[in-house]
Protein backbone atom coordinates (compact mmCIF):
# COMPACT_ATOMS: atom_id res chain seq x y z
CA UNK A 1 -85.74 81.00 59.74
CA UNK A 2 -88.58 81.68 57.26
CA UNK A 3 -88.67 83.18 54.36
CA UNK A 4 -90.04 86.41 53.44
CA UNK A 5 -92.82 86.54 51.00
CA UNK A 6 -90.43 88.60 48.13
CA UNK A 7 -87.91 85.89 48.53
CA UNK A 8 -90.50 82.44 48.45
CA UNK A 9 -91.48 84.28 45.29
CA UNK A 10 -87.82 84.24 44.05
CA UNK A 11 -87.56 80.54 45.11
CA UNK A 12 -90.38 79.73 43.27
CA UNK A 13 -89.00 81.33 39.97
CA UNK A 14 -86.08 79.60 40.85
CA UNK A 15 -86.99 76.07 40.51
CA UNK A 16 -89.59 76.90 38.43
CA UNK A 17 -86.41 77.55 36.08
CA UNK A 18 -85.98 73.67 34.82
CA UNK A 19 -82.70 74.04 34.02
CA UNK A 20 -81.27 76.50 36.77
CA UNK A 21 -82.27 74.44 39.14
CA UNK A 22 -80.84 70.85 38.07
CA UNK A 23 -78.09 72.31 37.47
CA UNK A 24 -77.64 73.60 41.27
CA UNK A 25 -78.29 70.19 41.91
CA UNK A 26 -75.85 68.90 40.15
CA UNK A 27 -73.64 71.07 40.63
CA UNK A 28 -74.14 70.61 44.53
CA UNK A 29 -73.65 66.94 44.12
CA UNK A 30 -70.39 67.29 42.64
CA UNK A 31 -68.94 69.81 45.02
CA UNK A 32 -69.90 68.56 47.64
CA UNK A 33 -68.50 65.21 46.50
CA UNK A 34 -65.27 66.84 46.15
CA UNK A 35 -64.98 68.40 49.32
CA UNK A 36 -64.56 64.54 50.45
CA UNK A 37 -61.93 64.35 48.12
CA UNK A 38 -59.47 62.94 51.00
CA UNK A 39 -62.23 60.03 51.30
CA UNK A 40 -63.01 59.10 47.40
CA UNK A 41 -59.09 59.42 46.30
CA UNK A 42 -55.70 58.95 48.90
CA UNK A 43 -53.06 57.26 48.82
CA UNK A 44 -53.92 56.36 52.32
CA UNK A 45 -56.41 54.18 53.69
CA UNK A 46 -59.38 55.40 55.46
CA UNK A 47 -59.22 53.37 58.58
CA UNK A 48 -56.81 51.09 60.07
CA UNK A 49 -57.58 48.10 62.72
CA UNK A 50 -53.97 47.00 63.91
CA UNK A 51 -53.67 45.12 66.87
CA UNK A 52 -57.07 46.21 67.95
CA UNK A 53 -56.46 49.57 67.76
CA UNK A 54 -58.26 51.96 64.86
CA UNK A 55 -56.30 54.57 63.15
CA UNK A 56 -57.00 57.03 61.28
CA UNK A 57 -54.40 57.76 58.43
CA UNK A 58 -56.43 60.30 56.29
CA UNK A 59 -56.36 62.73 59.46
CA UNK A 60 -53.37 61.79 61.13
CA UNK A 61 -49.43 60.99 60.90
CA UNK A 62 -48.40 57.65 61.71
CA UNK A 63 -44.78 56.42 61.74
CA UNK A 64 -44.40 53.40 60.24
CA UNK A 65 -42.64 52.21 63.42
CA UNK A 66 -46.31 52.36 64.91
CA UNK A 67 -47.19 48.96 62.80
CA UNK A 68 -43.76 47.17 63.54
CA UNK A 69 -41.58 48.81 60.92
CA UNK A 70 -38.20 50.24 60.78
CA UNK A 71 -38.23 54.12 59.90
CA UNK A 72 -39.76 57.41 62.21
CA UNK A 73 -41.07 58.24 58.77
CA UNK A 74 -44.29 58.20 57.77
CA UNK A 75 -45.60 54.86 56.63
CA UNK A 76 -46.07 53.97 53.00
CA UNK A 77 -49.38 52.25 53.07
CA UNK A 78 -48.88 50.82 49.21
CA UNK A 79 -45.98 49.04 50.22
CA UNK A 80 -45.56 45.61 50.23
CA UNK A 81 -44.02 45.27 53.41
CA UNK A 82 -46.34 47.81 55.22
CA UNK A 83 -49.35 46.16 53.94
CA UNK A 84 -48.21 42.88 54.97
CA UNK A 85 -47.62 44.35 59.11
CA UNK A 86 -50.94 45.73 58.88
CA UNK A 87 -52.60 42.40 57.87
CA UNK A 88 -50.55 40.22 60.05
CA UNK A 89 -50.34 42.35 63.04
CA UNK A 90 -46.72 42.99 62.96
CA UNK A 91 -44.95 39.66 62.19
CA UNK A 92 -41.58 39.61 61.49
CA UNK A 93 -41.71 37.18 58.38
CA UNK A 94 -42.98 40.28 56.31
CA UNK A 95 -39.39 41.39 55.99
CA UNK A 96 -38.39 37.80 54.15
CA UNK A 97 -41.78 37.38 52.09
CA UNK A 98 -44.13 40.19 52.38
CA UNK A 99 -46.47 39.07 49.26
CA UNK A 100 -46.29 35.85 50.33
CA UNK A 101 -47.62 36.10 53.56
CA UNK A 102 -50.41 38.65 52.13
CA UNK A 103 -51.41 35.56 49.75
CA UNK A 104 -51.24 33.64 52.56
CA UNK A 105 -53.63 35.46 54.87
CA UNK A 106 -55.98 36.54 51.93
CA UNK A 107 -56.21 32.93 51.30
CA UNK A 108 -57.10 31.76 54.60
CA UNK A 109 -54.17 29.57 55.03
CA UNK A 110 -51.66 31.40 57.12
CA UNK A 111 -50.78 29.68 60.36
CA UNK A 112 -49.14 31.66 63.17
CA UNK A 113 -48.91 31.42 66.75
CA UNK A 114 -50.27 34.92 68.25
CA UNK A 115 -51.77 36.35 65.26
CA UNK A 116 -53.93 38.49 64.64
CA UNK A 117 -55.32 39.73 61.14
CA UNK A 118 -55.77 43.67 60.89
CA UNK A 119 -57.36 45.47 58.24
CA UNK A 120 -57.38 48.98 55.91
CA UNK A 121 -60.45 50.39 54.51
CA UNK A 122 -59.37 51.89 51.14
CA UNK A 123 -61.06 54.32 49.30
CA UNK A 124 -62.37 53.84 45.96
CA UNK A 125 -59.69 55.18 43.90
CA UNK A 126 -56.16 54.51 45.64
CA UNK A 127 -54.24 57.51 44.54
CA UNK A 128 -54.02 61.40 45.83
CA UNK A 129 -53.73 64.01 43.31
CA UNK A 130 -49.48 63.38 43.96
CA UNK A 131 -49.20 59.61 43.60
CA UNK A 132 -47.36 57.97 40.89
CA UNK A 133 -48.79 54.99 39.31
CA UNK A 134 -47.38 51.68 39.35
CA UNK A 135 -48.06 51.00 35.83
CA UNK A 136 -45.42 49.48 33.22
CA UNK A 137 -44.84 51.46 29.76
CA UNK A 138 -44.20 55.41 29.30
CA UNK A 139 -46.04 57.87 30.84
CA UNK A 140 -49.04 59.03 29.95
CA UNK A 141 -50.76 56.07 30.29
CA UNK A 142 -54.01 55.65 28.69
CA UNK A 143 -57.33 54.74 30.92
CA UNK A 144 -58.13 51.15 32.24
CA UNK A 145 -59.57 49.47 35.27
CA UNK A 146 -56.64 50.73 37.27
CA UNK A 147 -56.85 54.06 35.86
CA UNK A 148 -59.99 55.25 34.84
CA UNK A 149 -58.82 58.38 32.76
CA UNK A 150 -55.51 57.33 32.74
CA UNK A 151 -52.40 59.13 33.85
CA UNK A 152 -50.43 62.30 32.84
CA UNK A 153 -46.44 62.65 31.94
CA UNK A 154 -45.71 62.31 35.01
CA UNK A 155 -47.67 58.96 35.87
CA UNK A 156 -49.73 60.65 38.45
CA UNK A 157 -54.16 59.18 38.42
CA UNK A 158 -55.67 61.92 36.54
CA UNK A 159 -59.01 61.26 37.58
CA UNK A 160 -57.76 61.56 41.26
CA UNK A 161 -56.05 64.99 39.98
CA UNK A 162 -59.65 66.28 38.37
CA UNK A 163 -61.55 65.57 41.65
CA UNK A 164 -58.93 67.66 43.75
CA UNK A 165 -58.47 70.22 40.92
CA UNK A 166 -62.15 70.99 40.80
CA UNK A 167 -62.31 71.22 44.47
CA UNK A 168 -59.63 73.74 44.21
CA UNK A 169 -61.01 75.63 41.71
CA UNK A 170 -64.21 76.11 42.74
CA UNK A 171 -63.17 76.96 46.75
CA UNK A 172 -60.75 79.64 44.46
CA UNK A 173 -63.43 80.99 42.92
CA UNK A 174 -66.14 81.27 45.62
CA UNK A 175 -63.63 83.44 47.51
CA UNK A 176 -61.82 85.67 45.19
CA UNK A 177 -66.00 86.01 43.53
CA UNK A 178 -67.77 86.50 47.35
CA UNK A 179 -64.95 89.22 48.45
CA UNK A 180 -64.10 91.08 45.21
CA UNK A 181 -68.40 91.16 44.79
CA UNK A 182 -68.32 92.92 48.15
CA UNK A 183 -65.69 95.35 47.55
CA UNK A 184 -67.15 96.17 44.18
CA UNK A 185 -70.67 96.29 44.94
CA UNK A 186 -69.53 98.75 47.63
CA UNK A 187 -67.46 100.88 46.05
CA UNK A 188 -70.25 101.37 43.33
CA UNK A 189 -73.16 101.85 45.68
CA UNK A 190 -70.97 105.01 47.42
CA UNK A 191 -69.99 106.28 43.77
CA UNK A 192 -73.47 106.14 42.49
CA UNK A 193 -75.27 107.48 45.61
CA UNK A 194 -72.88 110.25 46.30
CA UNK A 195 -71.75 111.20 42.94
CA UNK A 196 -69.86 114.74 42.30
CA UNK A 197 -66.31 114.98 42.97
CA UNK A 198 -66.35 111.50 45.19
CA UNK A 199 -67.56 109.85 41.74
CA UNK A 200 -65.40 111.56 39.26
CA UNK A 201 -62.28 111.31 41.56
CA UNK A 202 -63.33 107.61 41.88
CA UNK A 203 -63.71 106.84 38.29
CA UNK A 204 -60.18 108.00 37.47
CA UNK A 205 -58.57 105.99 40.00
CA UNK A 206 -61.00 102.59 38.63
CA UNK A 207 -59.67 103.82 34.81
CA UNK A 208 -56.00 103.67 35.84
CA UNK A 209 -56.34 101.08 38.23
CA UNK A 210 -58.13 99.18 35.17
CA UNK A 211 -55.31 99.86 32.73
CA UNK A 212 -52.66 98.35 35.13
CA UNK A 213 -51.53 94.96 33.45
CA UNK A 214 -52.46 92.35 35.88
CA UNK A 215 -50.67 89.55 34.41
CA UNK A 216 -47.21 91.61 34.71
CA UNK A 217 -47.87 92.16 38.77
CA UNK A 218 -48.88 88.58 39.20
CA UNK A 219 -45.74 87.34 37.48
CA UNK A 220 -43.32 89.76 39.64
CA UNK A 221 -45.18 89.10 42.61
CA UNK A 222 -44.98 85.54 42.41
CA UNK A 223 -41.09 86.03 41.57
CA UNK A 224 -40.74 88.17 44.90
CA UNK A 225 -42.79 86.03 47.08
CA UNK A 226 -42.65 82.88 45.99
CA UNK A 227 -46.10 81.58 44.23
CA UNK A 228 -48.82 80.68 46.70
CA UNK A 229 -52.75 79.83 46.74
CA UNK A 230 -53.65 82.66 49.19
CA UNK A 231 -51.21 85.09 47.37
CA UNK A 232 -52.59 84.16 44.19
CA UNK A 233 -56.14 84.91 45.64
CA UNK A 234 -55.57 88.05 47.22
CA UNK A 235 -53.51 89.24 43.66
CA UNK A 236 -56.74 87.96 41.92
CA UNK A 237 -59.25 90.17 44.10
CA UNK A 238 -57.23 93.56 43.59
CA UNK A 239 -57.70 93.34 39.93
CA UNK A 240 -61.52 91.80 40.01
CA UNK A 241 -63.29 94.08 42.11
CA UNK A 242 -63.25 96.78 39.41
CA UNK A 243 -65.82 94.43 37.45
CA UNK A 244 -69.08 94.92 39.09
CA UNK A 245 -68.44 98.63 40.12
CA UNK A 246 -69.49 100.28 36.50
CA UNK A 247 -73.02 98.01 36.82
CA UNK A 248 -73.80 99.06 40.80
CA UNK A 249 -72.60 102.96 39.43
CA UNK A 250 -75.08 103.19 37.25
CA UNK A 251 -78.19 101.73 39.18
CA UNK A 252 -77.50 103.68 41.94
CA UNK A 253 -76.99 106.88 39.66
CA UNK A 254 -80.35 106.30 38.29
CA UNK A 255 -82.37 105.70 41.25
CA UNK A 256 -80.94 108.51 43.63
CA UNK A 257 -83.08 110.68 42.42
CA UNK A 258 -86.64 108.13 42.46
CA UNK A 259 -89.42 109.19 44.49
CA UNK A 260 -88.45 106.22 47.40
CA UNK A 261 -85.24 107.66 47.96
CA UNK A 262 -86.30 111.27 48.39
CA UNK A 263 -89.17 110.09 50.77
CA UNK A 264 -86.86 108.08 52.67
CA UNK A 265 -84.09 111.26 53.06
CA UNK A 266 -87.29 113.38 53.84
CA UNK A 267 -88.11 111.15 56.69
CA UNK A 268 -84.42 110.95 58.19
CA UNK A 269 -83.39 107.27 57.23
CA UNK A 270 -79.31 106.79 57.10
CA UNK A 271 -77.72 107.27 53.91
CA UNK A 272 -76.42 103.62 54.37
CA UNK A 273 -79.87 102.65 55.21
CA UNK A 274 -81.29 104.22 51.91
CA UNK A 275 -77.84 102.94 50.17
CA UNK A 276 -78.52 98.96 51.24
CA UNK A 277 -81.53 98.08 52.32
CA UNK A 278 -83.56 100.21 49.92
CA UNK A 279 -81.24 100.98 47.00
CA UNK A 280 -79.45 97.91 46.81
CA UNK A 281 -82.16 94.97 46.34
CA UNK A 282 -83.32 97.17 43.39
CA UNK A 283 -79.97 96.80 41.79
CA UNK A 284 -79.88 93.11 42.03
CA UNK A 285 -80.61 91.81 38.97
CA UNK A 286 -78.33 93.94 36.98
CA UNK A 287 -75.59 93.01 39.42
CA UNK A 288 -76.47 89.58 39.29
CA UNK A 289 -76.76 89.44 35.14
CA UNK A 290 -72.94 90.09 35.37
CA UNK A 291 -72.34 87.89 38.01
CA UNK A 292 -71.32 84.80 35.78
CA UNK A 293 -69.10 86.42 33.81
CA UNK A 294 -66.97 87.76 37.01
CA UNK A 295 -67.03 83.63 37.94
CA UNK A 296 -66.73 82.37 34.54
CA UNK A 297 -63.55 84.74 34.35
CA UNK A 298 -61.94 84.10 37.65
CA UNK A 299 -61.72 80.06 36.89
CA UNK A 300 -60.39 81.16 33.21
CA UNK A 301 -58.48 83.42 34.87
CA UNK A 302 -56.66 80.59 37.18
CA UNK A 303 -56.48 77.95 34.39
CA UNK A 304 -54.88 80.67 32.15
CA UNK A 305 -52.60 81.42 35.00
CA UNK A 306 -51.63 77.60 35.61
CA UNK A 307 -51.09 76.84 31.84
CA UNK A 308 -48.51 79.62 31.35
CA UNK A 309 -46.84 78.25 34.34
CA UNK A 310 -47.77 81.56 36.86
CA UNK A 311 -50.35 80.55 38.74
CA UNK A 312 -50.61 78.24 41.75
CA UNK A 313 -47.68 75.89 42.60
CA UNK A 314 -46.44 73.15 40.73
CA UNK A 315 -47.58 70.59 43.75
CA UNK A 316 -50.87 71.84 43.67
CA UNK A 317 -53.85 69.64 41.37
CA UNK A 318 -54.44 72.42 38.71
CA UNK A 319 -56.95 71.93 36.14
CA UNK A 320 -54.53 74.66 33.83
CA UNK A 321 -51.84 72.57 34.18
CA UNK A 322 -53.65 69.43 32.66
CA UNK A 323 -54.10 71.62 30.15
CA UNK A 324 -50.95 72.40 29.56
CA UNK A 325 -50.18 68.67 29.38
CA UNK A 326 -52.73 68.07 27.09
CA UNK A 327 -50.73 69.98 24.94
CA UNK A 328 -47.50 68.76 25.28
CA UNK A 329 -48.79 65.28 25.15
CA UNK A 330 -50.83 65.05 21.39
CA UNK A 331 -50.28 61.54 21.79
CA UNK A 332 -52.26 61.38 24.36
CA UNK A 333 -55.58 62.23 23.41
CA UNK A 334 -57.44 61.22 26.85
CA UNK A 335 -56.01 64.31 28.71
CA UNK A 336 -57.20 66.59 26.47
CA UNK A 337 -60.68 65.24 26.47
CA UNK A 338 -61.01 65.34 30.38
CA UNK A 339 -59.51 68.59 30.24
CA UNK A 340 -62.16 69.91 27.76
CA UNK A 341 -65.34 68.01 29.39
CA UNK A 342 -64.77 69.15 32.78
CA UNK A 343 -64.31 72.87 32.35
CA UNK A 344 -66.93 72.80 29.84
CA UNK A 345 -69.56 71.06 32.30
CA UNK A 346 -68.28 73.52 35.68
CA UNK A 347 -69.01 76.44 33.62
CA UNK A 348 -72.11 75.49 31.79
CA UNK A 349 -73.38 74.59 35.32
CA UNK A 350 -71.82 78.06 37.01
CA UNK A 351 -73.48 79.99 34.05
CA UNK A 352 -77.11 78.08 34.13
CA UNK A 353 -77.46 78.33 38.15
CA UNK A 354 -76.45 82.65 38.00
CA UNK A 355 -78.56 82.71 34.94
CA UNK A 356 -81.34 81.62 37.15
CA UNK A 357 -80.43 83.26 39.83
CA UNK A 358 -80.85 86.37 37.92
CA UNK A 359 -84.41 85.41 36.51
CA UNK A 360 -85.69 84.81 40.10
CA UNK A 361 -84.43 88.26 41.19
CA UNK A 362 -85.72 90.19 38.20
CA UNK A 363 -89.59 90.95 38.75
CA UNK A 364 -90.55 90.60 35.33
CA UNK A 365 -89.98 87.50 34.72
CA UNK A 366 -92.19 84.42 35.66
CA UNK A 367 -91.92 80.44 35.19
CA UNK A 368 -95.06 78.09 34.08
């Protein structure tokens, strides 16, 4: 679908915008990296060939009775003796000597009647954002080649826990952002167009609304309910939509009354009509120049939430809670330093691609 003219213009100020742009590309490069986060850092190997057969472990359950073992449980693919079935096709002898025989087949010399070698394909960092380290000495453990950022206090790969965390919150953001923009941008278009009694009776229910102390729902919430992503999202949205509403008010209070919108009443166009398609793009960029800071507060929001020990659940990869370990742990200077870098470069990014976002949209403004 092409492009109209209005918005090639915008794309053009967009990437005309040196440092808006790179940044959506780097940006784009990193989420979408993360959104193979399954694939880059698991505890599980991608593939399996055992017996001639593929599997898949990253999608699928496996017992580990399906490679020759013992238990209807789920096979634990960094164990010695697991490892060993996979590579030798099931042999019995990796009961008695499981390393050995891996040494044996990695070296070429393994002699058996019947076999037949298997393989995993691994990605590149062997942990999930849950796995505990097999590391000697007390946890945190500082980076090395095993672990490049090292662990946290619980032994847990916290490079493995920064590639899910950022997936996390970034998918967090997008949605509580994308749905509380809607609601907001909504709300303000039918204050500001309609004004009179709908607007004042409006504003008094955004001023109390406003004044309610989100933190204190959250934390009784989560007490009733239990503390969940999706319940954390949807507590999120009910106190972000008021954001944007004040902004989308006041451009649609001061172009009501501009010559386009009386000529488009006078010729019978919809209200919602006038409202969205007319009213609306004009009201963009001032929407848009506060767009960052709605983003920019949701992912504060969440790691604030996570570091005081209210926000998502203790399983999940939380960028707060490194935080909070970076705290706890002063001896262990490496957590707070990936804890710092990465928030620091997600919301430099965030702020730099909205920033330019809001350039391209505003007509004044033009790139060499």
């Amino acid at each position: 679908m092409a492009l109209s003219p209005l918005n090639q213009r915008r794309w053009r100020n967009f990437r005309r915008n040196g440092r808006a742009f790179w940044s959506l590309i780097i940006f784009s490069v990193l989420f979408g990296l993360s959104l193979f986060a399954e694939f880059i850092a698991n505890d599980k190997p991608i593939l399996i060939k055992y017996r001639g057969e593929f599997y898949t472990p990253v999608f699928n359950f496996y017992a580990e009775t399906e490679f020759g073992g013992d238990f209807q449980t789920e096979a634990i693919y960094r164990d010695p003796e697991v490892m060993c079935l996979i590579d030798s096709g099931g042999l019995d002898q990796c009961f008695d000597d499981p390393e050995g025989i891996i040494d044996e087949i990695k070296a070429g010399t393994y002699q058996a009647e019947g076999f037949e070698r298997g393989w995993a394909i691994w990605p590149p960092i062997p942990y999930s954002f849950n796995t505990s380290v097999d590391r000697p000495g007390a946890a945190p453990l500082p980076p090395n080649g095993q672990n490049l950022l090292g662990t946290d206090d619980t032994k847990r790969d916290v490079l493995a826990r920064v590639i899910y965390g950022f997936r996390l919150s970034i998918l967090f953001t997008l949605i509580v952002t994308g749905v509380a923009s809607l609601i907001g941008i909504f709300a303000g278009a039918i204050q500001g167009f309609f004004g009179g009694w709908l607007d004042l009776i409006f504003q008094r229910i955004i001023e109390i609304w406003s004044a309610t102390p989100s933190l204190y729902v959250i934390i009784i919430m989560f007490a009733i309910l239990g503390r969940s992503f999706w319940l954390l999202v949807i507590l999120m949205i009910l106190f972000s939509w008021t954001g944007l509403v004040g902004v989308v008010r006041a451009e649609f209070l001061r172009a009501r009354n501009l010559e386009y919108v009386r000529a488009a009443r006078a010729l019978g166009v919809g209200n919602m009509t006038i409202m969205f398609r007319h009213m609306l793009p004009n009201a963009m960029v001032a929407t848009l120049t506060f767009m960052p800071f709605i983003v920019t507060g949701t992912i504060g929001g969440l790691a604030s939430l996570d570091f005081l020990g209210f926000g998502l659940p203790s399983s999940a990869p939380s960028l707060g809670e490194l935080t909070l370990q970076a705290k706890q742990n002063l001896q262990a200077p490496w957590l707070a330093f990936t804890a710092f870098f990465t928030f620091a470069i997600m919301l430099s990014l965030l702020v730099f691609i909205f920033e330019g976002v809001r350039d391209a949209f505003d007509p004044r403004k033009t790139f060499s």
